[in-house]
N, C-alpha and C. Protein backbone atom coordinates (compact mmCIF):
# COMPACT_ATOMS: atom_id res chain seq x y z
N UNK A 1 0.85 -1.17 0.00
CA UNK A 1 0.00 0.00 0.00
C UNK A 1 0.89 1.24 0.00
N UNK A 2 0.15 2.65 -1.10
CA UNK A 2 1.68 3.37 -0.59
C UNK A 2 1.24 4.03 0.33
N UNK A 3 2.12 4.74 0.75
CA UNK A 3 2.03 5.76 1.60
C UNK A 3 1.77 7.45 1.14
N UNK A 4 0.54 8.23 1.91
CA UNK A 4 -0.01 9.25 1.61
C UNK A 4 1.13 10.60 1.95
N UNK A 5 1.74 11.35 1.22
CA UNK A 5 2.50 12.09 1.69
C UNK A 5 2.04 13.36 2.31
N UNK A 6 2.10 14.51 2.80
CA UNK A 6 2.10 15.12 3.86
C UNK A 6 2.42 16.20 2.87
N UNK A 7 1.55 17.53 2.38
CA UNK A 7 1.94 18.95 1.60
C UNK A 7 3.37 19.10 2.60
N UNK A 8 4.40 19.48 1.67
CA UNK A 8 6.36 20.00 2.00
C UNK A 8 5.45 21.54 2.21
N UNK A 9 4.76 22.36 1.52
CA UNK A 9 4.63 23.50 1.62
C UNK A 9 3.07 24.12 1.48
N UNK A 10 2.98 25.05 1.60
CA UNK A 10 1.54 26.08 1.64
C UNK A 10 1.27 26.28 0.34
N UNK A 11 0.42 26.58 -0.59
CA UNK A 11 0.44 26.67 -2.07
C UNK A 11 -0.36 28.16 -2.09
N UNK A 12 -1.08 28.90 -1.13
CA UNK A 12 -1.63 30.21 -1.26
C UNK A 12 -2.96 30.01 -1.94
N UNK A 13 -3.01 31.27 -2.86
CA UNK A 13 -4.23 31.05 -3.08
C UNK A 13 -3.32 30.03 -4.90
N UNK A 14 -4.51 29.35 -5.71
CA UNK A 14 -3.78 28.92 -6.41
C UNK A 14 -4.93 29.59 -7.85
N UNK A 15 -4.07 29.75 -8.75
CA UNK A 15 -4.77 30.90 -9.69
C UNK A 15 -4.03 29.65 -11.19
N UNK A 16 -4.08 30.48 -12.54
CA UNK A 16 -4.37 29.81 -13.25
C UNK A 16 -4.40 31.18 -14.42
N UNK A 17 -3.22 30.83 -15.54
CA UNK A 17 -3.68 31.68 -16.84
C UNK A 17 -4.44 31.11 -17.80
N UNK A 18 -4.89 32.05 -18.67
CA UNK A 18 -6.02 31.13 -19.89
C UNK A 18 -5.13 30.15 -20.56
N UNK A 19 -3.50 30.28 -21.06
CA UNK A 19 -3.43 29.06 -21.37
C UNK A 19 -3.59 27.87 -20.89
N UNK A 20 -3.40 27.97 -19.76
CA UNK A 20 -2.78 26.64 -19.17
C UNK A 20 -4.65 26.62 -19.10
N UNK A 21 -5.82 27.45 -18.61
CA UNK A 21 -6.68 26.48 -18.64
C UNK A 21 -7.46 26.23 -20.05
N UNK A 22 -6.82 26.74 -21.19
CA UNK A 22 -6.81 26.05 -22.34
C UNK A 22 -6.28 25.30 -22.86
N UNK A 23 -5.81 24.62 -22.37
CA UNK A 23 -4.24 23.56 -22.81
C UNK A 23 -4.83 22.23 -21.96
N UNK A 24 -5.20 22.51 -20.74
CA UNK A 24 -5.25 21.25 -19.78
C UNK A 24 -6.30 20.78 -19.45
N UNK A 25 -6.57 19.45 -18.54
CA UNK A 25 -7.89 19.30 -18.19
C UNK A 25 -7.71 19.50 -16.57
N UNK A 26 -9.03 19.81 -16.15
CA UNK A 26 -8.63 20.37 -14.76
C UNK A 26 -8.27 19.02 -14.09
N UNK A 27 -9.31 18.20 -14.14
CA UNK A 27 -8.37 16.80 -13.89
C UNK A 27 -6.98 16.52 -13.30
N UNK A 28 -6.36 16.51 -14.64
CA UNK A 28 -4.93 16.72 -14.76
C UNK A 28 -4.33 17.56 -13.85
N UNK A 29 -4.49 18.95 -13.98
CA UNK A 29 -3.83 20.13 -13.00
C UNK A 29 -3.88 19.40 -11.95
N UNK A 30 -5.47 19.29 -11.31
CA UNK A 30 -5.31 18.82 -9.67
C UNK A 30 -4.48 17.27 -9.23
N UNK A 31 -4.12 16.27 -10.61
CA UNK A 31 -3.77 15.78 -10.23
C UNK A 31 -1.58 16.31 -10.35
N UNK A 32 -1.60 16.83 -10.71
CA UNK A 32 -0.34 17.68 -10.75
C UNK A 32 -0.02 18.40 -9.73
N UNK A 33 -0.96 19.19 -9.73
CA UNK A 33 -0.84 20.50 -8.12
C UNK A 33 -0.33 19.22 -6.78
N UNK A 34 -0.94 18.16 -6.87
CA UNK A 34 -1.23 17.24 -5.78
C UNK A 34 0.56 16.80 -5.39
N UNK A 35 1.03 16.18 -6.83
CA UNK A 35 2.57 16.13 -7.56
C UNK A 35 3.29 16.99 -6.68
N UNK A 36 3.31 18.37 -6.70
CA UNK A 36 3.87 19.60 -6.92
C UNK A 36 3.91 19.82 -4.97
N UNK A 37 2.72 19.33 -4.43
CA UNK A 37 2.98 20.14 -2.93
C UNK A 37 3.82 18.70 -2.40
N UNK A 38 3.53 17.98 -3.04
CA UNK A 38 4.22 16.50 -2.30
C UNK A 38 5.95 16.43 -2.65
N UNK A 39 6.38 17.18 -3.76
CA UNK A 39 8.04 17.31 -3.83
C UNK A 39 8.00 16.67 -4.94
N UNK A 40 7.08 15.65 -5.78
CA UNK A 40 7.60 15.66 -7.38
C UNK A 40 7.79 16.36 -8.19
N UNK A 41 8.43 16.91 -8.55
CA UNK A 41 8.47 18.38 -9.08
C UNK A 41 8.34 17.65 -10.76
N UNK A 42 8.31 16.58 -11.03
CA UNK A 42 7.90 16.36 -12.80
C UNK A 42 9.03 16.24 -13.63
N UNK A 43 9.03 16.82 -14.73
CA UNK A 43 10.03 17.23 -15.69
C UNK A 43 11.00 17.98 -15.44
N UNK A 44 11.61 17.89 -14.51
CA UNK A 44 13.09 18.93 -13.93
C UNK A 44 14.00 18.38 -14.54
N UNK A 45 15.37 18.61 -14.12
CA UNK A 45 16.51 18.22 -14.51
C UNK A 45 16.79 18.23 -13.06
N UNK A 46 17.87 17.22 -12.84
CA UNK A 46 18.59 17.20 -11.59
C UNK A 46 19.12 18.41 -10.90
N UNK A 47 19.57 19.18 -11.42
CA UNK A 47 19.97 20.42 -10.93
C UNK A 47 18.71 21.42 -9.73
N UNK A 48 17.65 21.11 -10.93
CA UNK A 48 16.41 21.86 -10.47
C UNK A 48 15.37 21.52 -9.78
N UNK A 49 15.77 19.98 -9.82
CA UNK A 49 15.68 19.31 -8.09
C UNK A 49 15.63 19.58 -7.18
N UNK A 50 17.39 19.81 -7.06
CA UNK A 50 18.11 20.28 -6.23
C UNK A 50 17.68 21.76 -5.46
N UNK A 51 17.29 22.52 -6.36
CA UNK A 51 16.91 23.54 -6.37
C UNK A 51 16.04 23.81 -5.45
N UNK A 52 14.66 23.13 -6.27
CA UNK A 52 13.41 23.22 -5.55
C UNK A 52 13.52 22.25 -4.06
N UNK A 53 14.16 21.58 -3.78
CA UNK A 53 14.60 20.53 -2.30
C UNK A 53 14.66 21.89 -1.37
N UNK A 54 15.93 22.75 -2.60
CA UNK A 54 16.47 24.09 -0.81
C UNK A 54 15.42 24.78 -0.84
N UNK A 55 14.63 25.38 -2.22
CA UNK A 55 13.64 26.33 -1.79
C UNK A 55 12.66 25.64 -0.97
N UNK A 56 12.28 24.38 -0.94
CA UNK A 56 11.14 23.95 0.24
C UNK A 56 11.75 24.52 1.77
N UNK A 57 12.93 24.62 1.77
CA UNK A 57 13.82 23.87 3.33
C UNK A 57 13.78 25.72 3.72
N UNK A 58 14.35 26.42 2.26
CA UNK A 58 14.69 27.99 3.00
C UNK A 58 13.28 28.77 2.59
N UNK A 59 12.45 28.39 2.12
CA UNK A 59 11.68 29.44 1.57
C UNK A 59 11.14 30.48 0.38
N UNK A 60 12.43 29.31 -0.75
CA UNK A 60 11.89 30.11 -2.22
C UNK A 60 10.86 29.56 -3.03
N UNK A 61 11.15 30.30 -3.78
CA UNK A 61 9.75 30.00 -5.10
C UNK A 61 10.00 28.34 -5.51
N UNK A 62 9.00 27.44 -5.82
CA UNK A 62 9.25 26.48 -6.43
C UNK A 62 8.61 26.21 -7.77
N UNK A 63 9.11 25.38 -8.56
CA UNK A 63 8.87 25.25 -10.06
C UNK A 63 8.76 23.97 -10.06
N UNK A 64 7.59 23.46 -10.97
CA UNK A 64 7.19 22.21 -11.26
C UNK A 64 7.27 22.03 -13.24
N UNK A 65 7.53 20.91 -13.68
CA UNK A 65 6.78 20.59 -14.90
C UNK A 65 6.31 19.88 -14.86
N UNK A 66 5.43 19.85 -15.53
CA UNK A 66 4.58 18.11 -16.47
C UNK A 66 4.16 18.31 -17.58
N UNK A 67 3.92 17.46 -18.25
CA UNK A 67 3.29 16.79 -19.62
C UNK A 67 1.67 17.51 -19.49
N UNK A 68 1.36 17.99 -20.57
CA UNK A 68 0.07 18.53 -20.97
C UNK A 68 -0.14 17.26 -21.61
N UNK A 69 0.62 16.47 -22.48
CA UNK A 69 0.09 15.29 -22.90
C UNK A 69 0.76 14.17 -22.23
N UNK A 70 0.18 13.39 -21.65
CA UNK A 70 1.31 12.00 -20.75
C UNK A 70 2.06 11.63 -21.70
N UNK A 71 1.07 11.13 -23.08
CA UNK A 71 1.81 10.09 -24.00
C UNK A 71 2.89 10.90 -24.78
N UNK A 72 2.98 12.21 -25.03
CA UNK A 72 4.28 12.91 -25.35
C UNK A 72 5.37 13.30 -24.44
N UNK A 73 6.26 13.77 -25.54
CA UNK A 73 8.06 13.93 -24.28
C UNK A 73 7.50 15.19 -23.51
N UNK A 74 8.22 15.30 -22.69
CA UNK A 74 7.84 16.77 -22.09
C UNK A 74 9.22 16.86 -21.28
N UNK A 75 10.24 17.62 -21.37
CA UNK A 75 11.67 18.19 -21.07
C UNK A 75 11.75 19.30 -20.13
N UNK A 76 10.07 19.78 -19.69
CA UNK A 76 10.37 21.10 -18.78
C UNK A 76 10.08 22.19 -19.35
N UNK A 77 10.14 22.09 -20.57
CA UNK A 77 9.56 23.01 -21.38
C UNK A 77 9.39 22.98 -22.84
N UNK A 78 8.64 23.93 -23.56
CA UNK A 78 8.20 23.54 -24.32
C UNK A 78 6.57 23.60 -24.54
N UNK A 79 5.85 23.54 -25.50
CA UNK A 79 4.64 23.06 -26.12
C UNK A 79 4.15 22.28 -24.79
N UNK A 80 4.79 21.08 -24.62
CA UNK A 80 3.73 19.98 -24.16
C UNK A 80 3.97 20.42 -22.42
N UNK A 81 4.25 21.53 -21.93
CA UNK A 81 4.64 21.76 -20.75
C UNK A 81 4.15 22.26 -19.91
N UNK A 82 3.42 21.97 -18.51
CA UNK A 82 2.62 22.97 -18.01
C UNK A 82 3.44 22.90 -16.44
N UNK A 83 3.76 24.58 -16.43
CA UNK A 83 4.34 24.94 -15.42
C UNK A 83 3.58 24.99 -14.26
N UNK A 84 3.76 25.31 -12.86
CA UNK A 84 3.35 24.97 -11.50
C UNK A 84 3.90 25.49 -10.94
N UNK A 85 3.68 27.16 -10.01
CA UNK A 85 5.04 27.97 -9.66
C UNK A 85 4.73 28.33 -8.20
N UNK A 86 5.35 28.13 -7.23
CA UNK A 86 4.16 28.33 -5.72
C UNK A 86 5.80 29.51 -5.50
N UNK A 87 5.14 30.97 -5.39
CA UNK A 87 5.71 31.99 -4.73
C UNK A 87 6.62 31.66 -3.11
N UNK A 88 7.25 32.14 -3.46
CA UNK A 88 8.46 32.63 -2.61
C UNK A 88 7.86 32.48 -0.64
N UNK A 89 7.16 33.57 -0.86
CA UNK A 89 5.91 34.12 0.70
C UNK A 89 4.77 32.71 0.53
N UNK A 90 4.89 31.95 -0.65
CA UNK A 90 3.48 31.31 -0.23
C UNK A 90 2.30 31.69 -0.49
N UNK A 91 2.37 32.79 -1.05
CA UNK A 91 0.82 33.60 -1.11
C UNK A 91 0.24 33.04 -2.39
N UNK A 92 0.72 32.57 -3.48
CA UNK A 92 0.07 32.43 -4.47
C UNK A 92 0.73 30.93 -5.52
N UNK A 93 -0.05 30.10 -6.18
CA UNK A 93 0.70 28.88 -6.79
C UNK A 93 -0.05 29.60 -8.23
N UNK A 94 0.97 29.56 -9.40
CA UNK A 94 0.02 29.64 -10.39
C UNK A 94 0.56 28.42 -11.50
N UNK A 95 -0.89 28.34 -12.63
CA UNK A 95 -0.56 27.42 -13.15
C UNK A 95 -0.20 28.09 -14.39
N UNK A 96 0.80 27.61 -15.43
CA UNK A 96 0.73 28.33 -16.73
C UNK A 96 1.84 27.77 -17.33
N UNK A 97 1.87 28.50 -18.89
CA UNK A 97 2.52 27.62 -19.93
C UNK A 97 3.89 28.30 -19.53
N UNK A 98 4.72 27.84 -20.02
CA UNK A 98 6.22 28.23 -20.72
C UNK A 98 6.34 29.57 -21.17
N UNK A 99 5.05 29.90 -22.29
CA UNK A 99 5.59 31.06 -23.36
C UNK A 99 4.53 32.15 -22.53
N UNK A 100 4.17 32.25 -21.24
CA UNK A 100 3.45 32.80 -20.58
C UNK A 100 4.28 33.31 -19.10
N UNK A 101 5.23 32.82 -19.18
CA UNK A 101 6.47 33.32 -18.48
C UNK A 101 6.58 34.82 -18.50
């Protein structure tokens, strides 16, 4: 059986641009957001792992990817990419594309 993990952090209020809720199914997001407070951060690179590990521990912004499509590549960015960004203070998680940066 697995085990239920425990939110690493606060996600604020959590908001959402028109792409990403034109691109995704909400489905998906919540099952991502879910990803995202638990420490899978998705499509990272090791580095940005690393990254997001210290910002849980000191308090920075964290960054998530995933696949808008499962069955396609998704590298973190890109087309098939939907970002997941929970602020610095905590106050706010938003969801959105790459080219919405």
């Amino acid at each position: 059986m697995e085990q239920i993990k425990q939110p690493l952090f606060s996600l604020g209020q959590v908001v959402a641009t028109p792409g990403a809720l034109d691109k995704t199914h909400p489905v998906w997001m919540a099952n991502c957001l879910a990803r995202h407070m638990r420490g899978d951060w998705g499509s990272v690179d090791e580095e940005d792992i690393a990254t997001n590990n210290e910002a849980v521990r000191l308090g920075f912004r964290v960054l998530s990817a995933y696949p808008i499509d499962e069955t396609q590549p998704c590298e973190g960015f890109g087309d098939n990419t939907l970002w997941i960004i929970t602020e610095a203070d905590r106050s706010v998680t938003t969801f959105l594309l790459p080219n919405e940066y």
